[in-house]
Protein backbone atom coordinates (compact mmCIF):
# COMPACT_ATOMS: atom_id res chain seq x y z
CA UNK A 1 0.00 0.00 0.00
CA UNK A 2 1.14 3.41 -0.62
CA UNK A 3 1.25 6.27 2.28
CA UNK A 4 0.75 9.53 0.73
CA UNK A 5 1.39 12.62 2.70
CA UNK A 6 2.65 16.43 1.62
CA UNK A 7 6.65 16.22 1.28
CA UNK A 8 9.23 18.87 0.49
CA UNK A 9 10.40 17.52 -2.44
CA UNK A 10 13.83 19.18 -2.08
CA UNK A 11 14.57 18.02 1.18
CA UNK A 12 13.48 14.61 -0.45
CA UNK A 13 16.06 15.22 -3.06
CA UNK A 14 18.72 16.49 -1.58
CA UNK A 15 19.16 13.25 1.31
CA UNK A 16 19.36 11.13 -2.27
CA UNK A 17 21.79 12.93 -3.62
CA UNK A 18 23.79 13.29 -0.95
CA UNK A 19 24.15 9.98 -0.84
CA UNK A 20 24.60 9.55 -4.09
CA UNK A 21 27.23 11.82 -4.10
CA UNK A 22 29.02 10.13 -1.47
CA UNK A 23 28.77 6.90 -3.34
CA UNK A 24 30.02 8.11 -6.91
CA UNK A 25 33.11 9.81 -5.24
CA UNK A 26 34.11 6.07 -3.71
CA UNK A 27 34.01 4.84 -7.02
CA UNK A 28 35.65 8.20 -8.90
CA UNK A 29 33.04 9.21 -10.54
CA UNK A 30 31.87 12.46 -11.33
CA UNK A 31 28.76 14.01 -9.75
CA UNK A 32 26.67 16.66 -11.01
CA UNK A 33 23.48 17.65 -9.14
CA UNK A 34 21.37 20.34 -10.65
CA UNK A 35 18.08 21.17 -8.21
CA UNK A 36 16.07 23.68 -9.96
CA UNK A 37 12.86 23.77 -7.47
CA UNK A 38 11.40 25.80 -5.17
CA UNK A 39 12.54 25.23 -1.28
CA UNK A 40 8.94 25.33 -0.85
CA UNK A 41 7.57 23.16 -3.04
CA UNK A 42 5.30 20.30 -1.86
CA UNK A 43 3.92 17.21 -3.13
CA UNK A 44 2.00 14.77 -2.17
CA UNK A 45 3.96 11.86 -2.59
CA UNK A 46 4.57 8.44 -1.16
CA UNK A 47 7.40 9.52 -0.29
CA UNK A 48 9.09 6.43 1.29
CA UNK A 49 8.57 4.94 -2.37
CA UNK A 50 9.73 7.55 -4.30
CA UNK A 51 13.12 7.72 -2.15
CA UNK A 52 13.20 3.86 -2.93
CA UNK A 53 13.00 4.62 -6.54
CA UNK A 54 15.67 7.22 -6.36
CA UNK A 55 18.16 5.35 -4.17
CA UNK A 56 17.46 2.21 -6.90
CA UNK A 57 18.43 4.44 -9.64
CA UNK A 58 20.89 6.07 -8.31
CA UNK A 59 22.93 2.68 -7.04
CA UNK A 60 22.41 1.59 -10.54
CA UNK A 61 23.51 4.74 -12.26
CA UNK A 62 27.19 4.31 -9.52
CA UNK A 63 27.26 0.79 -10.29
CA UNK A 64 26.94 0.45 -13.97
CA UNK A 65 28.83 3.24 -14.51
CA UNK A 66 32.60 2.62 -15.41
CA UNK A 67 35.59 4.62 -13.42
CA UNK A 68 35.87 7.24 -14.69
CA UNK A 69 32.74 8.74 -15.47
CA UNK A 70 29.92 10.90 -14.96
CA UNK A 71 26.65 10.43 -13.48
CA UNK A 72 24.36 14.02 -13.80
CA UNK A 73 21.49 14.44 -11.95
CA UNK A 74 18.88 17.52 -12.98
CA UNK A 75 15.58 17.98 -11.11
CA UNK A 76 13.53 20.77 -12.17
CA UNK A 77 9.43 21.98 -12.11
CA UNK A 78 7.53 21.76 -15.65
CA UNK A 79 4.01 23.25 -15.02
CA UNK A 80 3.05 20.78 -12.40
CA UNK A 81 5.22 18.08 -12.77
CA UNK A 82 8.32 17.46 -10.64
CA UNK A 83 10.61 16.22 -13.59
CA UNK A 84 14.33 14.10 -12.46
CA UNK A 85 16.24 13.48 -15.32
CA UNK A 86 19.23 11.29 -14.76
CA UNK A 87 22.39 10.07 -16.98
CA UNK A 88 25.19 8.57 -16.53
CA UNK A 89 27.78 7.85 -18.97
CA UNK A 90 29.20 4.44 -20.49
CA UNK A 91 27.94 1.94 -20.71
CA UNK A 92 25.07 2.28 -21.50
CA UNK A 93 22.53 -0.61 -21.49
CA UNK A 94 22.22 -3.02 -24.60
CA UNK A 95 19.15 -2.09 -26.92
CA UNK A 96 18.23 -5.51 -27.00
CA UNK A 97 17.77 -5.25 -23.03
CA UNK A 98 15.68 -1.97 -23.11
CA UNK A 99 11.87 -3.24 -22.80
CA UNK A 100 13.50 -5.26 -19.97
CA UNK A 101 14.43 -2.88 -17.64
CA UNK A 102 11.39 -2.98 -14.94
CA UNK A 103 11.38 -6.46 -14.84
CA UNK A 104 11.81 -7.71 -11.58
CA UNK A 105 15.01 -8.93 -10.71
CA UNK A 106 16.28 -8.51 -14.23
């Protein structure tokens, strides 16, 4: 079940990429974190699931990203969406693995 309540979705971002920061500079990589939102701005979120999605990203983007290289992070308001846009460079994952990617366990 989800828990939805009003979150500061900055706050929510920034304890992720924090993190994530910490973990790409263990495994030399690059970090850049771009947070273009309102310190004010609320959703209402899950947000216990959305900082599981994040963190899951974000280990994936450290992991399958080789040494040395870049992992970019850019969060930003579009009328009223909350948009995260996140790339990392190579590798990047085989086309032929593409529809796969929220399988479970895949």
């Amino acid at each position: 079940p989800c828990y939805f309540e009003e979150v500061n979705v900055l706050q929510l971002f920034q304890t992720n990429m924090n993190k994530l920061q910490l973990q790409a500079k263990e495994k030399d990589l690059t970090c850049q974190i771009q947070l273009d939102i309102n310190a004010q701005l609320f959703a209402y979120w899950d947000s216990q699931r959305i900082h599981q999605v994040l963190q899951n990203i974000c280990r994936n983007a450290v992991f399958y990203t080789d040494s040395p290289g870049q992992i970019s992070v850019r969060l930003y308001q579009k009328n009223n969406f909350v948009i995260c846009q996140i790339q990392d460079s190579a590798p990047a994952v085989d086309i032929n693995d593409i529809n796969r990617l929220f399988e479970p366990l895949f």
